[in-house]
Protein backbone atom coordinates (compact mmCIF):
# COMPACT_ATOMS: atom_id res chain seq x y z
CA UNK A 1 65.30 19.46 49.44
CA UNK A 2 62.49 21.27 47.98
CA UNK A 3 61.15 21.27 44.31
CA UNK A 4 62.80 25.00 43.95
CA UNK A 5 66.03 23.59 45.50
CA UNK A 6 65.82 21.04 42.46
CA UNK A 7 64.98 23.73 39.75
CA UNK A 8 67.63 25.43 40.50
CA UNK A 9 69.71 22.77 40.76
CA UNK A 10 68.69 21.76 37.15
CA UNK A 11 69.35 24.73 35.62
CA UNK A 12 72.95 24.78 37.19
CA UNK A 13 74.19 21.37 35.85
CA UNK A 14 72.63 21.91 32.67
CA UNK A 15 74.42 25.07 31.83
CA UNK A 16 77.63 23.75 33.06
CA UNK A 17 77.55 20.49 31.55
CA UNK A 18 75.24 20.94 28.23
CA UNK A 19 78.43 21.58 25.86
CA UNK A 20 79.81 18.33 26.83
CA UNK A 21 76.35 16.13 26.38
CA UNK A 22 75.89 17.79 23.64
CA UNK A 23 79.22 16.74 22.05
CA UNK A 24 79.68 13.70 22.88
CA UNK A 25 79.45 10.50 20.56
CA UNK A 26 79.78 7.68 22.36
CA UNK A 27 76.57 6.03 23.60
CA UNK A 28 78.04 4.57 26.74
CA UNK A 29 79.99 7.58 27.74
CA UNK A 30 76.67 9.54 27.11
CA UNK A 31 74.84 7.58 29.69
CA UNK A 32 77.91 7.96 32.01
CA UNK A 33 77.54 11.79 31.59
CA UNK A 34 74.26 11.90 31.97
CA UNK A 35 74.00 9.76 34.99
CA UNK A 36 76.69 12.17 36.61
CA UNK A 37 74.32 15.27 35.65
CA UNK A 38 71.47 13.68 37.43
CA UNK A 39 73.60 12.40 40.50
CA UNK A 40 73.75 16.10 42.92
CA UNK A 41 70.05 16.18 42.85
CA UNK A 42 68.71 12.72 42.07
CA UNK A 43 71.18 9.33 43.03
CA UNK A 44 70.99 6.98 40.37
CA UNK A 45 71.77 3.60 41.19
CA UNK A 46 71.36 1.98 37.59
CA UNK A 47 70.32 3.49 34.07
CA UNK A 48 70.18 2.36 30.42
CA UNK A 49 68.97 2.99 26.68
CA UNK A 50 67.25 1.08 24.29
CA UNK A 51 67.40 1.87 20.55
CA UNK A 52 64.89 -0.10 19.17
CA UNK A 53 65.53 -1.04 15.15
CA UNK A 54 63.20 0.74 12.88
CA UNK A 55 62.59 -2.58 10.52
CA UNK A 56 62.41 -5.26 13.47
CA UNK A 57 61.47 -3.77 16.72
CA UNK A 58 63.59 -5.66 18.07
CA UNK A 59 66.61 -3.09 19.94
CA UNK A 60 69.71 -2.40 17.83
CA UNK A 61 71.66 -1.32 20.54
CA UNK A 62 71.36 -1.62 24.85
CA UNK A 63 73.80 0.35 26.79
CA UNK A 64 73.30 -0.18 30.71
CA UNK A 65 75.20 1.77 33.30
CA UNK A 66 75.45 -0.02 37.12
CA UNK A 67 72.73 -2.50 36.09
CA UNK A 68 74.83 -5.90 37.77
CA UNK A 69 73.71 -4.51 40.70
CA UNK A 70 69.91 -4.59 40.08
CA UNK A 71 68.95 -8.13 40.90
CA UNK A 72 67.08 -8.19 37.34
CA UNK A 73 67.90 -8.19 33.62
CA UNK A 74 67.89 -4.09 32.00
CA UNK A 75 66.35 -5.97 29.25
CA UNK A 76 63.53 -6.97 31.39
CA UNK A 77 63.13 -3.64 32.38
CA UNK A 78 63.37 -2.15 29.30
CA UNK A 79 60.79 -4.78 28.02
CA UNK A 80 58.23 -4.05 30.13
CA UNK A 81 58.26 -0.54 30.09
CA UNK A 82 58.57 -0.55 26.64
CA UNK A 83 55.39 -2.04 26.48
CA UNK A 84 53.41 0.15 28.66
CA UNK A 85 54.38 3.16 26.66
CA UNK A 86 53.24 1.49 23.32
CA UNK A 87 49.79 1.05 25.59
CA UNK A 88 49.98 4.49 26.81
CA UNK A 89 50.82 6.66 23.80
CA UNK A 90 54.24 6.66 25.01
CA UNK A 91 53.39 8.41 28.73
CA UNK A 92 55.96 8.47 31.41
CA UNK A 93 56.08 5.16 33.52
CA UNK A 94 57.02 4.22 36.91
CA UNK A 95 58.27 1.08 38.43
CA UNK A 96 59.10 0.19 41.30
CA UNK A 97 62.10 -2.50 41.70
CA UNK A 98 62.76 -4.66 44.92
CA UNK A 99 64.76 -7.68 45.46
CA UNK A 100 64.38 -7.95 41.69
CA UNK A 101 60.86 -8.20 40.97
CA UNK A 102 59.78 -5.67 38.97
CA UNK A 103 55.98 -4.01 39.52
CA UNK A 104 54.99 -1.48 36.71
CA UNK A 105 52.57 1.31 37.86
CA UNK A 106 51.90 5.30 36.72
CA UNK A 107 52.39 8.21 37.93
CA UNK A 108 48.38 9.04 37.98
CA UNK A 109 47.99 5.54 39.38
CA UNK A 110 51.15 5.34 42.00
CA UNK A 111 49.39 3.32 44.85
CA UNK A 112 52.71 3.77 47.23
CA UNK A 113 54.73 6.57 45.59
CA UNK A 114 57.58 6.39 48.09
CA UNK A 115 58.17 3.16 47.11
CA UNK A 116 58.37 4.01 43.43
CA UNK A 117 62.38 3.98 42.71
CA UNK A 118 62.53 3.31 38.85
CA UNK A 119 60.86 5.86 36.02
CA UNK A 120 61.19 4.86 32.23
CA UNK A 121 60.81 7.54 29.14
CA UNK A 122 59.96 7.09 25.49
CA UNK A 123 62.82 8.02 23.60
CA UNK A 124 61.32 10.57 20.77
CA UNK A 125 62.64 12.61 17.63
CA UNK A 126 59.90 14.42 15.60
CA UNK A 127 56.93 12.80 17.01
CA UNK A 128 58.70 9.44 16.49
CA UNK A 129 59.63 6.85 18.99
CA UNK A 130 63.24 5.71 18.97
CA UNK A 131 64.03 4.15 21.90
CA UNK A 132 63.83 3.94 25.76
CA UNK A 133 65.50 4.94 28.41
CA UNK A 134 64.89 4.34 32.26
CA UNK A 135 66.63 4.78 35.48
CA UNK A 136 66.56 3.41 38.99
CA UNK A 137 67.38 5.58 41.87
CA UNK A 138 65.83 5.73 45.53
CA UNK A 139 62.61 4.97 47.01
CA UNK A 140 60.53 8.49 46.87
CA UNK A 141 63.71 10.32 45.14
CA UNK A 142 61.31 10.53 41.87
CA UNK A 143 58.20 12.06 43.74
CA UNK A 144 59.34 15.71 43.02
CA UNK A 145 60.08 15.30 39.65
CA UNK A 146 57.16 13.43 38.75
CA UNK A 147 54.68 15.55 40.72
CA UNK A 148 56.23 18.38 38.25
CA UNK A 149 53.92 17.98 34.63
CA UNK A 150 56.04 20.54 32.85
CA UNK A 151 59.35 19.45 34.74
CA UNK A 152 59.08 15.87 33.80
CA UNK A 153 58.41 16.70 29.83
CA UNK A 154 61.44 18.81 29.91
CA UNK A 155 63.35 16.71 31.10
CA UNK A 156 62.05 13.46 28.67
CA UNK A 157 62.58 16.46 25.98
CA UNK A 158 65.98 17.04 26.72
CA UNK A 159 67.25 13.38 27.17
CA UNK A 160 65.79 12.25 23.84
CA UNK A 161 67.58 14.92 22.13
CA UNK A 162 70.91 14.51 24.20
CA UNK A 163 70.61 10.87 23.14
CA UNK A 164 69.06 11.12 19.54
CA UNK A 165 72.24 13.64 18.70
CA UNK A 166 74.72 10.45 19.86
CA UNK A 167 73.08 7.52 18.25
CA UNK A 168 73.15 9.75 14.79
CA UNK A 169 76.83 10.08 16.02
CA UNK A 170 77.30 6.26 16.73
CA UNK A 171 75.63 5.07 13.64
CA UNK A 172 78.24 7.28 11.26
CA UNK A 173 80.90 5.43 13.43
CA UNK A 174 79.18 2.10 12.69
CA UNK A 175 79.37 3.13 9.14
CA UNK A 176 82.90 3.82 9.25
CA UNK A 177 83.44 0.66 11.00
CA UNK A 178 81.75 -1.13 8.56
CA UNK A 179 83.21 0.05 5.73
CA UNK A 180 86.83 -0.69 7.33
CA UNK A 181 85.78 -4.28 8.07
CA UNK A 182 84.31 -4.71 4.41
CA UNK A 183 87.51 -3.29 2.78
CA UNK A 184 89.81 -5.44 5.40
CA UNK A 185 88.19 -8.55 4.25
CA UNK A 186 88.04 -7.67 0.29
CA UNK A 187 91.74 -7.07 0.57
CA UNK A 188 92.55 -10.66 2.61
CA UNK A 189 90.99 -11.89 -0.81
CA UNK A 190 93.67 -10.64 -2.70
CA UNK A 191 96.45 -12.09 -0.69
CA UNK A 192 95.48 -15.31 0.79
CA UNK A 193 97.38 -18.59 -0.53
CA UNK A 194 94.35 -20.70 -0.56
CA UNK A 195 90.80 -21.28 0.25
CA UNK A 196 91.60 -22.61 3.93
CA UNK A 197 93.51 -19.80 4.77
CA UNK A 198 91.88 -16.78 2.72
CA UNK A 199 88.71 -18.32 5.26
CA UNK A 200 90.80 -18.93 7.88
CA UNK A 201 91.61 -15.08 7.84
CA UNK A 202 88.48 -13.87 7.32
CA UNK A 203 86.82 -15.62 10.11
CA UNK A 204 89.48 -14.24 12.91
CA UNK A 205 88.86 -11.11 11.39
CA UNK A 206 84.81 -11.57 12.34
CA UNK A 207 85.68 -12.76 15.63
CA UNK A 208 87.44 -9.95 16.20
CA UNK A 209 85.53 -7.19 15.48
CA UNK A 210 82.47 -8.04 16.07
CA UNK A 211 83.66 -9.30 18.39
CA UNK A 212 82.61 -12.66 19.53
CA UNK A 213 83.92 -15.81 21.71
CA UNK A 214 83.99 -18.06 19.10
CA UNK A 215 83.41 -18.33 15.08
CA UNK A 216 83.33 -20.58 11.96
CA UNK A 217 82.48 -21.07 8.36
CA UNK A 218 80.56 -24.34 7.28
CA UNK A 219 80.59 -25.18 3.87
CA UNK A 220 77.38 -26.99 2.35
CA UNK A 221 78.12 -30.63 0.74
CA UNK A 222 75.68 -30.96 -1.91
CA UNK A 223 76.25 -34.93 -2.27
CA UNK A 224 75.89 -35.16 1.42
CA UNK A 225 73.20 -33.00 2.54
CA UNK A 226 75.77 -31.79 5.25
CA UNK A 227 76.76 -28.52 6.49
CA UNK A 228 80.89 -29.10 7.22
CA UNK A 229 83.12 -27.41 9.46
CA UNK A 230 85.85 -25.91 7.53
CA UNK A 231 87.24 -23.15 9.09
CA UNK A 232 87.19 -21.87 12.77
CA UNK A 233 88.20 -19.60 15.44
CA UNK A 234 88.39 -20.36 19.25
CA UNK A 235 89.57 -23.70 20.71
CA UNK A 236 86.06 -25.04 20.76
CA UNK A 237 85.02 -24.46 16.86
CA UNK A 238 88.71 -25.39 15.98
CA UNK A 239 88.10 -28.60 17.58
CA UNK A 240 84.96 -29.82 14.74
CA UNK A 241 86.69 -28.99 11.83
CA UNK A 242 86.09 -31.49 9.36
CA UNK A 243 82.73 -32.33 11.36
CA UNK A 244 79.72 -32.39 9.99
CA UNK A 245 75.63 -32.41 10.22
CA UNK A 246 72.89 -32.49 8.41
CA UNK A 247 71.91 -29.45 6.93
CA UNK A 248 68.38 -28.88 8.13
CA UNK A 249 69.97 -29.20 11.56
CA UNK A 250 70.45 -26.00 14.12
CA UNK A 251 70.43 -22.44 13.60
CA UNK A 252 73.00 -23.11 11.08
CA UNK A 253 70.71 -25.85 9.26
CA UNK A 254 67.93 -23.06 9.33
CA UNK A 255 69.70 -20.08 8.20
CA UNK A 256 70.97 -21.76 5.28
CA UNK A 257 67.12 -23.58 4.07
CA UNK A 258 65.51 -19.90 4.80
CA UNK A 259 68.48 -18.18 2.74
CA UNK A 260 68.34 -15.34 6.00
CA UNK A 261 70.11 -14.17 8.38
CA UNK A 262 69.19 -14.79 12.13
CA UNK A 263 69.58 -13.45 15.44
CA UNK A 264 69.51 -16.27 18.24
CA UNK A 265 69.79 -13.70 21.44
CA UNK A 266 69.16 -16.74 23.69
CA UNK A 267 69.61 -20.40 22.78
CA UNK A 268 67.76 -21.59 25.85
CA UNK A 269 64.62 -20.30 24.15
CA UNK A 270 65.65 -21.08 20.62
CA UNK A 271 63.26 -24.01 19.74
CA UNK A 272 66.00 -25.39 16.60
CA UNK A 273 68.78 -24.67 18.49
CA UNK A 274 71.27 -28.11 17.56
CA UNK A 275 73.02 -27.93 21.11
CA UNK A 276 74.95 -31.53 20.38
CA UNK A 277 78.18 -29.96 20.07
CA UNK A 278 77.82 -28.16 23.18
CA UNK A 279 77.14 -30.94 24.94
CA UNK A 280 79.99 -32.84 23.87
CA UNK A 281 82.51 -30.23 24.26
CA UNK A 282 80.88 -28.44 27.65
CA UNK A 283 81.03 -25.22 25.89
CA UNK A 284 78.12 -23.17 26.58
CA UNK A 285 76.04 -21.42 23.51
CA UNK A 286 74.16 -17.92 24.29
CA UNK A 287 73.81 -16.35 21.70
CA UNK A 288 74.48 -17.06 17.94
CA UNK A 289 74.35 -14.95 14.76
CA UNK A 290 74.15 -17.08 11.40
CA UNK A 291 74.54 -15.94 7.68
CA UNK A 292 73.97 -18.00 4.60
CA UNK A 293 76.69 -17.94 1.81
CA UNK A 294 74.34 -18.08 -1.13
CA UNK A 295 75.56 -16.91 -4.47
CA UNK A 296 72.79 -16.69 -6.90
CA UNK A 297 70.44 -20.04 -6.02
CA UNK A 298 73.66 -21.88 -5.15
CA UNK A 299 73.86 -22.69 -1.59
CA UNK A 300 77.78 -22.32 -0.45
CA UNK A 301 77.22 -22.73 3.71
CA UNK A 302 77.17 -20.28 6.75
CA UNK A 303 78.98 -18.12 8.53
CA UNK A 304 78.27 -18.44 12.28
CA UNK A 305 79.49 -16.02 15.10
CA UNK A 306 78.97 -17.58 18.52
CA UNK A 307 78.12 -15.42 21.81
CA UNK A 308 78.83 -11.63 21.49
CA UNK A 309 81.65 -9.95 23.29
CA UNK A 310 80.30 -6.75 25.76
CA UNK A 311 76.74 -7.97 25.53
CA UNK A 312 74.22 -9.91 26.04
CA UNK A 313 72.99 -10.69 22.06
CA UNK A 314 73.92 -9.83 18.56
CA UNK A 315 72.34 -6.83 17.50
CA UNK A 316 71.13 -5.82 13.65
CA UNK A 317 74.25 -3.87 12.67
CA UNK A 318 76.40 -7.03 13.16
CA UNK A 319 73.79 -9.16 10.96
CA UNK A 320 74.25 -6.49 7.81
CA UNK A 321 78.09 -6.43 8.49
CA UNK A 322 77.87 -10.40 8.09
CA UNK A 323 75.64 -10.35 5.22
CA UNK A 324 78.02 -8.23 3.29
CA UNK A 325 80.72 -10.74 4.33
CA UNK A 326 79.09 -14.00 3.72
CA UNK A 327 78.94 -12.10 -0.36
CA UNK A 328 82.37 -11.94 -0.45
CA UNK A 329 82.84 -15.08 0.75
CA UNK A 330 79.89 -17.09 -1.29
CA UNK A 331 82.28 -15.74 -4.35
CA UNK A 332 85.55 -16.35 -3.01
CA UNK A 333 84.79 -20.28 -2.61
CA UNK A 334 82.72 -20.28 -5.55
CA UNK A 335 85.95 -19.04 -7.58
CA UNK A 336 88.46 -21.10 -5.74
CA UNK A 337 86.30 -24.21 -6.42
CA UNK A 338 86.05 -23.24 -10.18
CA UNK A 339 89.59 -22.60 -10.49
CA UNK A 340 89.97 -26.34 -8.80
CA UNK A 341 88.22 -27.93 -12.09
CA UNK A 342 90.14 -25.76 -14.39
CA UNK A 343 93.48 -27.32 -12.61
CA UNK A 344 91.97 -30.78 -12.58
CA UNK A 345 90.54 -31.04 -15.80
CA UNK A 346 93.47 -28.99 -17.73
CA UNK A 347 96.79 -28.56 -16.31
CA UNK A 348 96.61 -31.45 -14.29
CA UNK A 349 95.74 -33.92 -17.59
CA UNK A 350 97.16 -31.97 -19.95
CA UNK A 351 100.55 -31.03 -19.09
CA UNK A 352 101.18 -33.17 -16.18
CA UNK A 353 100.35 -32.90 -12.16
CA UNK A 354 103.52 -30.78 -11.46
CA UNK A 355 104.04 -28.95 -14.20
CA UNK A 356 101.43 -25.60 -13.25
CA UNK A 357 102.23 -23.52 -10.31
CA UNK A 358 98.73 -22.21 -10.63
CA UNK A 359 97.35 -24.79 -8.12
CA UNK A 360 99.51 -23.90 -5.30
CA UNK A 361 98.11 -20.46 -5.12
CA UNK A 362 94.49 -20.70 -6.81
CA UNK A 363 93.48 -17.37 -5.70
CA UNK A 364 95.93 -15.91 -7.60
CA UNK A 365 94.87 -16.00 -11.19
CA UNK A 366 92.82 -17.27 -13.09
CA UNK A 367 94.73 -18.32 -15.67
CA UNK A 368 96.22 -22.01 -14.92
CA UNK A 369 99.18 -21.25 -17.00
CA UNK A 370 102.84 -21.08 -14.98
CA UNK A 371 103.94 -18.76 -17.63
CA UNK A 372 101.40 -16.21 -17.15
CA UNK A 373 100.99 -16.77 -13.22
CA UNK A 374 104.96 -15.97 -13.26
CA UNK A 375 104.78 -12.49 -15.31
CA UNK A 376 101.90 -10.98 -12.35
């Protein structure tokens, strides 16, 4: 096939399939899509996106498409490529990928160019880099379109606006997930009996839309110094309730003494990573995404969620969605334990220890009068 053949290839597939790139909003289906655009004139055996996260760096979102088949991590590749264009002031790079070792080169610099099989693009919207995105196809398949200057631009052109239009897409459907989650775990507030199962609710609601494997909420003993399982979701986590360790211990332990979220995306790298509870229930830990519960300078405990559902790490959007949660909750237990005293040191001494149905519900109202709870 000749570089005309390809042209005019290009120009075929874009006008048939631009409406539908253009439209879509879903970051994994985009990939899909544009992987099948690329397939009649260029076979790609494995592609994927970086987004990288404007405050941290560090990506906010990785969608891969065929990468289980590469022999090497996608964020490997994306990793090292992403670090040549940062060198390069964000130039097209070239790889080449064989049994899984990974050898970065250039396309000025290509020392065997049939062997190059992998090219890797700076993802750009007004001058700004957003992301990356690279490809694997055959050995030599990319000579003709990197031998073409003007080719090659256009084409890094037209991916990083195909892909710029669906992340603004996917990050007003993160919004709108967010806000649902928020509003589904204000409500729970309103109609949970008590503090075990208003947190009991809240953390299956986590787990499942974040989602994860597993999840709990530790609550900080003062007297103790201990962080305390009190509520959990999966058959591991459900199995330490009541458990507890010191405070300064684990990602837990550090997310709670730095008042901070964190991102663990891989414990065996994680040098405060408290991995005794793995090893005495032979669950494995990945990846881990902590929260504080801090209202005002009080510390309340953490919400944890353990190894991420569909990928490889926690990513930032799921640390603000906790955040927001771990508020709620920092009041919720705050109020419930206030409303405790109130029943202890009033109803309870003053008008007996059966006499106010205000401490079978506590969330209900804070009024610890039976009369009053009765007329809501």
């Amino acid at each position: 096939m000749t570089s005309t053949d390809i042209a005019v290839l290009d120009m075929d597939a874009l006008n048939r399939d631009l409406p539908l790139l253009i439209s879509e909003t879903n970051l994994e289906t985009q990939i899909d899509n544009i992987r099948q655009w690329l397939d009649p004139f260029l076979p790609v055996r494995a592609m994927g996106i970086s987004i990288k996260e404007s405050s941290t760096g560090y990506p906010a979102l990785a969608v891969n498409s065929g990468a289980d088949a590469l022999g090497t991590s996608p964020a490997a590749i994306t990793e090292s490529t992403a670090a040549r264009h940062d060198r390069a002031s964000n130039q097209p790079v070239l790889f080449m990928l064989k049994n899984g070792h990974l050898t970065i080169t250039a396309p000025s610099t290509a020392i065997e160019p049939q062997a190059t099989n992998g090219l890797s693009l700076a993802l750009t919207h007004q001058d700004t880099v957003f992301g990356t995105f690279w490809l694997v196809t055959d050995s030599g398949a990319l000579t003709p379109v990197v031998d073409d200057e003007n080719r090659l631009l256009w084409f890094n052109a037209l991916v990083s606006n195909l892909l710029y239009n669906t992340w603004c897409h996917h990050q007003n459907e993160e919004k709108i997930r967010f806000l649902n989650l928020y509003e589904t775990v204000s409500s729970s507030l309103c109609y949970a009996g008590d503090l075990q199962e208003l947190l009991s609710s809240i953390i299956a609601i986590i787990v499942s839309e974040m989602p994860s494997e597993e999840g709990s909420i530790l609550l900080y003993n003062e007297e103790t110094n201990q962080l305390e399982f009190f509520s959990a979701m999966g058959a591991t986590g459900e199995s330490f309730i009541q458990c507890a360790f010191p405070a300064d211990k684990g990602v837990a332990g550090k997310a709670l003494q730095e008042g901070a979220p964190i991102i663990v995306r891989d414990t065996q790298t994680c040098p405060f990573f408290f991995k005794d509870f793995d090893d005495d229930s032979g669950f494995v830990t990945r990846s881990i995404l902590a929260a504080p519960i801090i209202v005002g300078e009080e510390k309340v405990g953490v919400i944890e969620a353990i190894n991420k559902v569909g990928s490889d790490y926690f990513e930032e959007t799921d640390k603000r969605m906790l955040i927001a949660i771990a508020d709620e909750v920092g009041l919720a237990v705050k109020n419930a334990r206030m409303f405790d005293y109130v029943v202890n040191s009033y109803c309870k001494l003053r008008q007996g220890l059966s006499s106010c149905k205000g401490c079978v519900r506590p969330l209900k109202t804070w009024t610890p009068c039976a009369r009053q709870l009765d007329l809501l």
